[in-house]
C-alpha atoms as a PDB file:
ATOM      1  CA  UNK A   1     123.730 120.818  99.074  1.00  0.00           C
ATOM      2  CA  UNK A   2     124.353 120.001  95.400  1.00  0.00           C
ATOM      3  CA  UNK A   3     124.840 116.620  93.768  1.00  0.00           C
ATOM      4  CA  UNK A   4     126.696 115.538  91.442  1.00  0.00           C
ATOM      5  CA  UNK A   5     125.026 112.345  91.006  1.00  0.00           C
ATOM      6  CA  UNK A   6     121.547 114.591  89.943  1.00  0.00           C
ATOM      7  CA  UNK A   7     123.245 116.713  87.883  1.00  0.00           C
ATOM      8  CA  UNK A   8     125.533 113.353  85.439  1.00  0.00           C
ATOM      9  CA  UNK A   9     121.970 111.671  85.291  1.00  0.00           C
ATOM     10  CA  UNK A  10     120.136 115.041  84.302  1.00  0.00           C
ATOM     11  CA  UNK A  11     117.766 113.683  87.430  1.00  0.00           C
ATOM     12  CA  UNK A  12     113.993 115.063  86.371  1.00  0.00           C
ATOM     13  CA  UNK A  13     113.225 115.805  89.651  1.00  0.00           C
ATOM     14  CA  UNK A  14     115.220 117.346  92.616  1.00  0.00           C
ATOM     15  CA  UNK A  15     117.127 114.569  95.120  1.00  0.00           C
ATOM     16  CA  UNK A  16     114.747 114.965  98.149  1.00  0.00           C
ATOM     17  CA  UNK A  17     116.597 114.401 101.674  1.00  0.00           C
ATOM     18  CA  UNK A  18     114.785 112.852 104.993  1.00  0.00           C
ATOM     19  CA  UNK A  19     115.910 114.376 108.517  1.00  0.00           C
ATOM     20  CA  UNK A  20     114.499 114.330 111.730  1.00  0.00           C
ATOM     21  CA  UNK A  21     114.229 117.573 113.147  1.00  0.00           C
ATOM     22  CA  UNK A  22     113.121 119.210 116.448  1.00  0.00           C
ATOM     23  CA  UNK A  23     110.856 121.769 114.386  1.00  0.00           C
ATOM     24  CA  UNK A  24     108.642 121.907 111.052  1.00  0.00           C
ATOM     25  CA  UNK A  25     110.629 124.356 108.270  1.00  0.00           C
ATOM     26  CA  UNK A  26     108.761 127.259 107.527  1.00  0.00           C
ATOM     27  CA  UNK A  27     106.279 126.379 104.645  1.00  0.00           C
ATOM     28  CA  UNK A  28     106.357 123.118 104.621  1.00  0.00           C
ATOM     29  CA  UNK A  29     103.510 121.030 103.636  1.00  0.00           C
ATOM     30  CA  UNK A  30     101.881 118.943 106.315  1.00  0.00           C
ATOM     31  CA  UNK A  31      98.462 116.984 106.531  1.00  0.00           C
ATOM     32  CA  UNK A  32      95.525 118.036 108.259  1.00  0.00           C
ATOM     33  CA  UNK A  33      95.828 115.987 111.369  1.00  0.00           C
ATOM     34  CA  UNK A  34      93.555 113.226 111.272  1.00  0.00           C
ATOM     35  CA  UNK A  35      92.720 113.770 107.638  1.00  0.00           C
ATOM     36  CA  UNK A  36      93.795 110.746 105.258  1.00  0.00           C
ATOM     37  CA  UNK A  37      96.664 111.347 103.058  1.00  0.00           C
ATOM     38  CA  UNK A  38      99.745 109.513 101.148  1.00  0.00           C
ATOM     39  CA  UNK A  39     103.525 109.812 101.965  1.00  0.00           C
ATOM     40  CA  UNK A  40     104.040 109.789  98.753  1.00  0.00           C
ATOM     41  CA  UNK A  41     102.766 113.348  98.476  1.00  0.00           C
ATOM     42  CA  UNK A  42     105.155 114.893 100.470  1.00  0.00           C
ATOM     43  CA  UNK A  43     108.128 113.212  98.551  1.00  0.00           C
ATOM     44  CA  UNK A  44     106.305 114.409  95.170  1.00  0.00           C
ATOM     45  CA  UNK A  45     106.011 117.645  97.068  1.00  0.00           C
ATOM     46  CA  UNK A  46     109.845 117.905  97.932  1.00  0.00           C
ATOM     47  CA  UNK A  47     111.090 117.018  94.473  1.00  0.00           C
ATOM     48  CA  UNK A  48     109.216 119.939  93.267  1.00  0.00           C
ATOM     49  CA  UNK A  49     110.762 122.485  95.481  1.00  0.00           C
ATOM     50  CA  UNK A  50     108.604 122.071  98.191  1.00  0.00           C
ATOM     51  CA  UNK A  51     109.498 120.711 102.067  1.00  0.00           C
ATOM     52  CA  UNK A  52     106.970 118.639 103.555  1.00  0.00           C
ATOM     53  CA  UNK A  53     106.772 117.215 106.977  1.00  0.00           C
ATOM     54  CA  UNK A  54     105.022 114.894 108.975  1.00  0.00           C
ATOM     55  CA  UNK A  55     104.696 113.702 113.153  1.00  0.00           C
ATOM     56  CA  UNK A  56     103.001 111.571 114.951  1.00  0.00           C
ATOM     57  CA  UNK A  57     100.052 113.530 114.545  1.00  0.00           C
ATOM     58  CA  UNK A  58     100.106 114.582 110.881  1.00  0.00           C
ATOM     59  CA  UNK A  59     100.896 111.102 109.145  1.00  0.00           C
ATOM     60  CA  UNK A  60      98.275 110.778 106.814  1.00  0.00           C
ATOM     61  CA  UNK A  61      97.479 107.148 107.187  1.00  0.00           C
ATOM     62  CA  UNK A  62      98.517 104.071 109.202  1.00  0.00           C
ATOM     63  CA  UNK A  63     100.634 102.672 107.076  1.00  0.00           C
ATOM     64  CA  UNK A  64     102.455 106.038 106.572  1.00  0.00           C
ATOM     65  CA  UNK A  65     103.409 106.661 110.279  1.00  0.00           C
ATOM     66  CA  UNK A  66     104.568 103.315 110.105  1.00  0.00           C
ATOM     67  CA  UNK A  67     106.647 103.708 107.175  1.00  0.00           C
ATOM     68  CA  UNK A  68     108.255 106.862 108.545  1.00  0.00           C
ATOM     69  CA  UNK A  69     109.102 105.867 111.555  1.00  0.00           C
ATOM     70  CA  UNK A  70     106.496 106.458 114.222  1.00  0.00           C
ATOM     71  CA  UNK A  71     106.215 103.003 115.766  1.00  0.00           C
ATOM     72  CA  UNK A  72     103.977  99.960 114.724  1.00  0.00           C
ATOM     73  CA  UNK A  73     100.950 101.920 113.748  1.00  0.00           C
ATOM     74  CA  UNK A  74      99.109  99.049 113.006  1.00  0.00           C
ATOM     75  CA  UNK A  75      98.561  98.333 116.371  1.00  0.00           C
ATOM     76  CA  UNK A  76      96.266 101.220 116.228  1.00  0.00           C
ATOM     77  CA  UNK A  77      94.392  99.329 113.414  1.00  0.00           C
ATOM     78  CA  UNK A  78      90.916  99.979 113.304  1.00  0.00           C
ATOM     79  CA  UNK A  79      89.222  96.585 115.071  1.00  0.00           C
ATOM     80  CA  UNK A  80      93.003  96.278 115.817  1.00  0.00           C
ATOM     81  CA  UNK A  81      95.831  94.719 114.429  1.00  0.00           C
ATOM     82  CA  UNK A  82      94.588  91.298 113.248  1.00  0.00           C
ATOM     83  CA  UNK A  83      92.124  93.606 110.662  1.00  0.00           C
ATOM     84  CA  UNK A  84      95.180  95.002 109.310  1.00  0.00           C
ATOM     85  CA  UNK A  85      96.305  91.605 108.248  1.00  0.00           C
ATOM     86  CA  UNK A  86      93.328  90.524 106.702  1.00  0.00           C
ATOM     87  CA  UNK A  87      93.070  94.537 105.125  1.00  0.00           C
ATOM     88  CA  UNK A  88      96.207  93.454 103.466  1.00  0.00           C
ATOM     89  CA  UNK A  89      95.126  89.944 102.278  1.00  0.00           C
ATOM     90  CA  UNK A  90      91.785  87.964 102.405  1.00  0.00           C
ATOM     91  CA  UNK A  91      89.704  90.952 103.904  1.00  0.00           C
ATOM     92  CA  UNK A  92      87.701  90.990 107.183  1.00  0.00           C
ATOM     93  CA  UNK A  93      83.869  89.215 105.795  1.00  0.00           C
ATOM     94  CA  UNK A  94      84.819  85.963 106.878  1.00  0.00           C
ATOM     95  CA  UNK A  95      84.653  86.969 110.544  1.00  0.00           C
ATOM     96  CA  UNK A  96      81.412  88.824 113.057  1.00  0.00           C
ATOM     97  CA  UNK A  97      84.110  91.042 114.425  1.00  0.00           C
ATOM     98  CA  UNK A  98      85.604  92.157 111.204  1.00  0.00           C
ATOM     99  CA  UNK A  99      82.271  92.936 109.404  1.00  0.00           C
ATOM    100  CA  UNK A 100      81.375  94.872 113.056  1.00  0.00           C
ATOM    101  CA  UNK A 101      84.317  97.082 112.228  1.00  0.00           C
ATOM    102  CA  UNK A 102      83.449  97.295 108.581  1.00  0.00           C
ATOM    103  CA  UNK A 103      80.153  98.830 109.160  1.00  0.00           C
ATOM    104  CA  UNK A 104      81.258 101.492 111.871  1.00  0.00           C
ATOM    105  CA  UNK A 105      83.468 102.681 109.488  1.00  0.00           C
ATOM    106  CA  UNK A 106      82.820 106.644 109.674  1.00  0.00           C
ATOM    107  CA  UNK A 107      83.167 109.611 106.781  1.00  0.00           C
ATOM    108  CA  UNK A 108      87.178 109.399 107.245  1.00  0.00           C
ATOM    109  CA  UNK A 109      87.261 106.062 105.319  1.00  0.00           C
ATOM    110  CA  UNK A 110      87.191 106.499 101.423  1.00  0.00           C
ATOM    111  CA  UNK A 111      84.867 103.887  99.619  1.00  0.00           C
ATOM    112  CA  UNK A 112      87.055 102.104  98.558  1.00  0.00           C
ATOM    113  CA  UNK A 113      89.538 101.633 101.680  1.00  0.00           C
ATOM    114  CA  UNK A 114      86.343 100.103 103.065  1.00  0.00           C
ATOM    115  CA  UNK A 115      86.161  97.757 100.686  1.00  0.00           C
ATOM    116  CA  UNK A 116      89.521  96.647 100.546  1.00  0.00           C
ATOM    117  CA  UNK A 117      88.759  96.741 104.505  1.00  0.00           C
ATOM    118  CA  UNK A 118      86.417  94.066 103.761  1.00  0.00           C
ATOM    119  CA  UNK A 119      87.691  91.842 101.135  1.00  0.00           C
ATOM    120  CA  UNK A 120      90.824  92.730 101.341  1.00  0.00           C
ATOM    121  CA  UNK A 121      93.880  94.272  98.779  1.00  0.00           C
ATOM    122  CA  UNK A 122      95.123  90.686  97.787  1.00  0.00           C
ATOM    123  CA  UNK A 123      99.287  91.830  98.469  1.00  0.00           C
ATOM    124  CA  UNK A 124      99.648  88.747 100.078  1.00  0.00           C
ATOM    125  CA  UNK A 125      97.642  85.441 100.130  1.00  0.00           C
ATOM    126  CA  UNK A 126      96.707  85.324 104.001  1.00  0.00           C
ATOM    127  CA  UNK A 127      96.762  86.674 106.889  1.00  0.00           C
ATOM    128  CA  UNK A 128      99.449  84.825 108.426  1.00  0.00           C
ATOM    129  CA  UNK A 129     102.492  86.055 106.068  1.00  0.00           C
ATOM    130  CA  UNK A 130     100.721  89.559 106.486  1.00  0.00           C
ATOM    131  CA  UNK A 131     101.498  89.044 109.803  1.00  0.00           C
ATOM    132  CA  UNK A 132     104.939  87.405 109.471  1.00  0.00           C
ATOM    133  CA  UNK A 133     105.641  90.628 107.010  1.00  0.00           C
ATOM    134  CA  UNK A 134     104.396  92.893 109.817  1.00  0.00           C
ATOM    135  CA  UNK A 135     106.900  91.030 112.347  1.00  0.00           C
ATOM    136  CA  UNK A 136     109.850  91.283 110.111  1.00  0.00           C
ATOM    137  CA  UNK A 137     109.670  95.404 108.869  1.00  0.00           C
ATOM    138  CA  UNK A 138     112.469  97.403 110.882  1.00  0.00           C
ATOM    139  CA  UNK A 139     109.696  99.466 113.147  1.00  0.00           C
ATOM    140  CA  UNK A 140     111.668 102.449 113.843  1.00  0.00           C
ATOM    141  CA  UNK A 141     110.720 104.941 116.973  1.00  0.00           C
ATOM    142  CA  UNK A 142     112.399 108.973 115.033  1.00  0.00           C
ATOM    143  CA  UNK A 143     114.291 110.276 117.790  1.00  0.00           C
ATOM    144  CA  UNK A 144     112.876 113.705 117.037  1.00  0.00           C
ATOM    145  CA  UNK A 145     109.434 114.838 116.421  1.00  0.00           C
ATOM    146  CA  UNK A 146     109.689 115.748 112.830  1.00  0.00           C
ATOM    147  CA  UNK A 147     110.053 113.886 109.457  1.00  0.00           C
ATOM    148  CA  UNK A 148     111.130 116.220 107.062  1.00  0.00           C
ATOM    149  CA  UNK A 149     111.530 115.960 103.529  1.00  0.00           C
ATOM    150  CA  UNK A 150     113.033 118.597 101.564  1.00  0.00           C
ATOM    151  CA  UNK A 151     114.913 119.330  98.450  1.00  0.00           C
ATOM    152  CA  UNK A 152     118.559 117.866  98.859  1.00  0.00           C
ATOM    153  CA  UNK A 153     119.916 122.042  97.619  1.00  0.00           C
ATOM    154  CA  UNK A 154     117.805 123.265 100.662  1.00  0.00           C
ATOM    155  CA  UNK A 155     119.904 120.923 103.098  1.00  0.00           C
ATOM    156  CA  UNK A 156     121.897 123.962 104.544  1.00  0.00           C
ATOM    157  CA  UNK A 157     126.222 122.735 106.163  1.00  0.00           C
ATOM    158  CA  UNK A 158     124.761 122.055 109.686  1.00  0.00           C
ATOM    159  CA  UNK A 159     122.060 119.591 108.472  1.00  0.00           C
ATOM    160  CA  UNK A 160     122.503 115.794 108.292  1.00  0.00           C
ATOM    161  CA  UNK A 161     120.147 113.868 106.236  1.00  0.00           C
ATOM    162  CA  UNK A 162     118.968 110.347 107.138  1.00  0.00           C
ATOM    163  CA  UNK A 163     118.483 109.089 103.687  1.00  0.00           C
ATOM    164  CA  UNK A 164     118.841 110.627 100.352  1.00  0.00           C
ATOM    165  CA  UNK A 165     116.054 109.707  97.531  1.00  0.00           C
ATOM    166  CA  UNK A 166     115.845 109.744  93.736  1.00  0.00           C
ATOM    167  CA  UNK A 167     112.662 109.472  91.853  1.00  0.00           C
ATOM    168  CA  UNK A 168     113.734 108.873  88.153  1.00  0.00           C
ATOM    169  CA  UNK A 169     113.340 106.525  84.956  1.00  0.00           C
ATOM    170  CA  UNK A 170     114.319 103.052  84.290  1.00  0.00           C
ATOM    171  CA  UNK A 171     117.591 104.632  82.590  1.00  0.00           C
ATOM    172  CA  UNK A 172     118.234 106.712  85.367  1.00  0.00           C
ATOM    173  CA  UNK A 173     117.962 103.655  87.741  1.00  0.00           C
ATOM    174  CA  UNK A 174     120.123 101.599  85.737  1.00  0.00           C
ATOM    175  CA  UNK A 175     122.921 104.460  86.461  1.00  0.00           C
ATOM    176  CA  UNK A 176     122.000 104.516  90.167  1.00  0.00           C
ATOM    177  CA  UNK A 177     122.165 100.997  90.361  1.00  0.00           C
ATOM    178  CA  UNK A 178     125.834 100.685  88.791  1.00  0.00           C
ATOM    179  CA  UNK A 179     127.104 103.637  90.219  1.00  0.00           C
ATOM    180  CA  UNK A 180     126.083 102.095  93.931  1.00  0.00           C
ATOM    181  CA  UNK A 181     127.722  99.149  93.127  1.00  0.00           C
ATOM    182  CA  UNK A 182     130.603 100.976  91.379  1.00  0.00           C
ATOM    183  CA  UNK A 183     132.872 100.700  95.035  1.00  0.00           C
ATOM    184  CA  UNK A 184     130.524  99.529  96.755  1.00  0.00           C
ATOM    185  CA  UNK A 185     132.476  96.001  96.979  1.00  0.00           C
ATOM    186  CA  UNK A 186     130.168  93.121  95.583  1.00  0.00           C
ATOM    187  CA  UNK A 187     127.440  93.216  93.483  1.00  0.00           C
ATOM    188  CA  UNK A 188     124.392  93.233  95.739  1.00  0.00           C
ATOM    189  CA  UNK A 189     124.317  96.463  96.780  1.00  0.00           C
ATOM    190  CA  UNK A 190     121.132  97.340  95.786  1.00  0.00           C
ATOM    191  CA  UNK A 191     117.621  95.716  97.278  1.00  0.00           C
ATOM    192  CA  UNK A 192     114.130  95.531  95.826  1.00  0.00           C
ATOM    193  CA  UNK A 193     112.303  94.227  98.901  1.00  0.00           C
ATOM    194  CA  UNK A 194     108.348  94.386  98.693  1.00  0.00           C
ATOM    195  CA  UNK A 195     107.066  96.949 100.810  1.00  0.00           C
ATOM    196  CA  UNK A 196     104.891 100.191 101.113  1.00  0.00           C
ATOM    197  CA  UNK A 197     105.955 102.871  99.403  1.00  0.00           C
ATOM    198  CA  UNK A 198     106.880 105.036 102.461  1.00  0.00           C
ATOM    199  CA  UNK A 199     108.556 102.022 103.847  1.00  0.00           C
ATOM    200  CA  UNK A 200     110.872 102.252 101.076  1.00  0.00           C
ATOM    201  CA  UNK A 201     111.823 105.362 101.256  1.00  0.00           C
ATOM    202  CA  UNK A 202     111.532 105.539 105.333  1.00  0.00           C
ATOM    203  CA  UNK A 203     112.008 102.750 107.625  1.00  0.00           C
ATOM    204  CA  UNK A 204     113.597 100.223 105.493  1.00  0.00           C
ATOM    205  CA  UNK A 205     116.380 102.873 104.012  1.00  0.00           C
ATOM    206  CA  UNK A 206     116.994 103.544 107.937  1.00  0.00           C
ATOM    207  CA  UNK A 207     117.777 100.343 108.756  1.00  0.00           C
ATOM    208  CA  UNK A 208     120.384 100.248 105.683  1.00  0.00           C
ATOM    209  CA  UNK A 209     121.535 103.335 106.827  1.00  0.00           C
ATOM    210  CA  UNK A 210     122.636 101.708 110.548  1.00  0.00           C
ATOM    211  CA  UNK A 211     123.936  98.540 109.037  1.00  0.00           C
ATOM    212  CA  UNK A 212     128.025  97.615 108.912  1.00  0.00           C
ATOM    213  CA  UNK A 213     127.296  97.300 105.202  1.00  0.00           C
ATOM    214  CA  UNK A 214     124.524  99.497 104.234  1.00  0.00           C
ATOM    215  CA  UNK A 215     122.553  99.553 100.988  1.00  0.00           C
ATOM    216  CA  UNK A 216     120.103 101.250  98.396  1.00  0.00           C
ATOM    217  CA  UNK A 217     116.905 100.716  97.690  1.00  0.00           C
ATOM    218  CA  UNK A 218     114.678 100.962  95.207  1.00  0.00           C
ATOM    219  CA  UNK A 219     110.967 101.518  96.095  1.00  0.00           C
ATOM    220  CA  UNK A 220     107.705 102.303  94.501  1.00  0.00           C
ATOM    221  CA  UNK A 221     106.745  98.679  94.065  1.00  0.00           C
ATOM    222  CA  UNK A 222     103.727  99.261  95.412  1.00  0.00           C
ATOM    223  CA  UNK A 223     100.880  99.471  93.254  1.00  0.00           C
ATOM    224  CA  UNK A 224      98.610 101.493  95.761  1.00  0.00           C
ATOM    225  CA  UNK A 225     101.622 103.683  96.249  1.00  0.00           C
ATOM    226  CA  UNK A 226     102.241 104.555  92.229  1.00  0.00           C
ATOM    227  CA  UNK A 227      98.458 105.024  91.493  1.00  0.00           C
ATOM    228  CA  UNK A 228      98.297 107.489  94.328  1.00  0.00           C
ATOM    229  CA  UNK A 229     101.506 109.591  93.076  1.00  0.00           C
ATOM    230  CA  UNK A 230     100.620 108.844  89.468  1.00  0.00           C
ATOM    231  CA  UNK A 231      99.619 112.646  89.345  1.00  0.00           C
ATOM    232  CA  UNK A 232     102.007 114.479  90.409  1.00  0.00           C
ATOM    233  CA  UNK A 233     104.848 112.471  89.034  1.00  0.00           C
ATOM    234  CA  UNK A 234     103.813 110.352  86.012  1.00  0.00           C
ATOM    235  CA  UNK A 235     103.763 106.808  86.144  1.00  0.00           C
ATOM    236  CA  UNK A 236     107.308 105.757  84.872  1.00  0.00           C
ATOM    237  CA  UNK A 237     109.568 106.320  87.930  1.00  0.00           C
ATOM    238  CA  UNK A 238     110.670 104.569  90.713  1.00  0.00           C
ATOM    239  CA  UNK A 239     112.375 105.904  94.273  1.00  0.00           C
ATOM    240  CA  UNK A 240     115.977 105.165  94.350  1.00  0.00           C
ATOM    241  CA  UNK A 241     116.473 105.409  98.849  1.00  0.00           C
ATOM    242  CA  UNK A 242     120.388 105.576  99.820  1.00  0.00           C
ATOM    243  CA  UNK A 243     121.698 106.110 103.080  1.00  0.00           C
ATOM    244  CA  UNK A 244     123.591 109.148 103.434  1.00  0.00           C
ATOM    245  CA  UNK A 245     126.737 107.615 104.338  1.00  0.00           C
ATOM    246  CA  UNK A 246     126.369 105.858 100.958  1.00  0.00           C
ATOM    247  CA  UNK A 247     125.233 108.413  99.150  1.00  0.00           C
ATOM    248  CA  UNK A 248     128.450 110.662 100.085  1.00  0.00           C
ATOM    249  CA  UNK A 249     130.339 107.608  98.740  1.00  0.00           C
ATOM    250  CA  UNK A 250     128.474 107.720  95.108  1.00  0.00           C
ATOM    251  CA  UNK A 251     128.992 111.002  95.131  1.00  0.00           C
ATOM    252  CA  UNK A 252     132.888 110.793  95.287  1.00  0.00           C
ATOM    253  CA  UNK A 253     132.036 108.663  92.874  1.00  0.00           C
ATOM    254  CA  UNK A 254     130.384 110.047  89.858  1.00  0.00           C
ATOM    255  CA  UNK A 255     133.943 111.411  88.201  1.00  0.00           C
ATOM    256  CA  UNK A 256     135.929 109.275  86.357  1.00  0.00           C
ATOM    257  CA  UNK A 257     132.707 106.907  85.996  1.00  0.00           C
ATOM    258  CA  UNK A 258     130.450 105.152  83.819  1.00  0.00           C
ATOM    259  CA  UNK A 259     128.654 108.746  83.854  1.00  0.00           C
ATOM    260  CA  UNK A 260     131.524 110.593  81.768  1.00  0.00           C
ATOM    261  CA  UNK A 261     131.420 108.317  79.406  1.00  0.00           C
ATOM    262  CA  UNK A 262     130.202 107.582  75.618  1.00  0.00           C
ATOM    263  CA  UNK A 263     127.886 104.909  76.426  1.00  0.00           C
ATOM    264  CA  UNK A 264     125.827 106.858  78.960  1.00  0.00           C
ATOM    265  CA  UNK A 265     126.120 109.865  77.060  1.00  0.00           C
ATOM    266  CA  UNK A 266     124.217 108.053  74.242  1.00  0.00           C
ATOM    267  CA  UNK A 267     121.497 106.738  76.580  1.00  0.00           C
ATOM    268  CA  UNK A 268     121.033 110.121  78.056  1.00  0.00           C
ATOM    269  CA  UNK A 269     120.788 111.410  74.594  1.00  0.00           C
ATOM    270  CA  UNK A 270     117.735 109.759  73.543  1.00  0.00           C
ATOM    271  CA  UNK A 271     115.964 109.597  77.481  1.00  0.00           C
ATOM    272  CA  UNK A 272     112.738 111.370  77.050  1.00  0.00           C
ATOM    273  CA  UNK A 273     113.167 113.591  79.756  1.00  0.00           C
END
């Protein structure tokens, strides 16, 4: 499947689409099972040619089966879910149970996970909006076993994706955003809600994608999310997420735009990629 969109904003990377499928692709790159590793990877992985998968076995980390759409992961929490929300805040010191949990901690936990384990990663200021963020993400149950992401010119006539995503520049997200909002009806088409990485390119794109009204959005506000794809990526992207119904309409889009004309053929000419 080509796009039009990826080839007006000379995209750096390939679009990367998210099915659900009954069966891994051949080749795709999946995590050990119960070896830690970030979603992010497999997007980096599928905008460089490269499918990745992921089920409810081969998440990579809590958050990520979360974010993808495996249930409320968090409920399987080490020292359970209440940890989580001091993991994400104040930390787990201030309590017996939490430093219990702390210290039996095994090999799987990096050094520094334990720490933020302990004293937490400051996102929010306690662990009662952690948990009132917790209660208001979309958890999503994937009908299917699979998450796959692949490169959108992979996704062969009888495929439908989910949720279409662009990793690219703050010129190239200046296009996105305009072009999304280019029929879109409104101007608030586009969302920057604060989330987890994966959740912005997984469960919170989903829920757009089964709304009357859906809309994009535009992830990688998460620190711990852009230091772990720094890498393989750079550091000066973000993920544009657009449900596929939407992203068929942007597509129809793209000629007679903004795109085809002098003002973003300027910009383009001077983007340093």
């Amino acid at each position: 499947m080509e796009s039009a969109i990826a080839n007006a904003i000379r995209a750096p990377l390939q679009p990367v689409a998210v099915l659900f499928a009954d069966e891994r692709p051949a080749g795709a790159m999946q995590f050990v099972e119960g070896r830690w590793g970030c979603v992010m990877w497999l997007l980096a992985s599928a905008a460089k040619g490269r499918a990745a998968a992921a089920d409810r076995a081969s998440f990579g980390c809590i958050g990520g089966g979360v974010g993808l759409g495996f249930g409320n992961q968090y409920e399987n929490w080490p020292g359970g879910i209440e940890c989580f929300h001091g993991f994400l805040s104040t930390g787990n010191d201030d309590t017996e149970h939490g430093r219990a949990v702390a210290d039996s901690l095994g090999a799987g936990w990096r050094r520094e996970a334990v720490e933020h384990f302990r004293h937490g990663e400051g996102y929010l200021k306690s662990p009662e909006l952690t948990r009132e963020f917790v209660d208001a993400l979309p958890i999503t149950q994937v009908p299917k076993r699979w998450v796959v992401l692949k490169p959108l010119a992979e996704v062969a006539a009888d495929e439908t994706p989910e949720v279409v995503i662009f990793l690219v520049d703050p010129d190239r997200l200046a296009a996105l955003v305009v072009l999304a909002n280019h029929e879109g009806g409104g101007n608030e088409n586009v969302i920057v809600p604060w989330a987890a990485g994966c959740q912005t390119i997984g469960i919170i794109p989903y829920r757009e994608a089964r709304s009357e009204r859906p809309r994009a959005v535009v992830g990688l506000t998460d620190p711990s999310a852009r230091l772990y794809i720094a890498k393989q990526v750079g550091r000066d992207l973000m993920t544009f997420a657009v449900p596929f119904a939407m992203f068929q309409r942007m597509e129809g889009d793209v000629a007679g735009s903004f795109l085809e004309r002098d003002t973003w053929r300027a910009l383009l000419a001077d983007s340093p990629r």
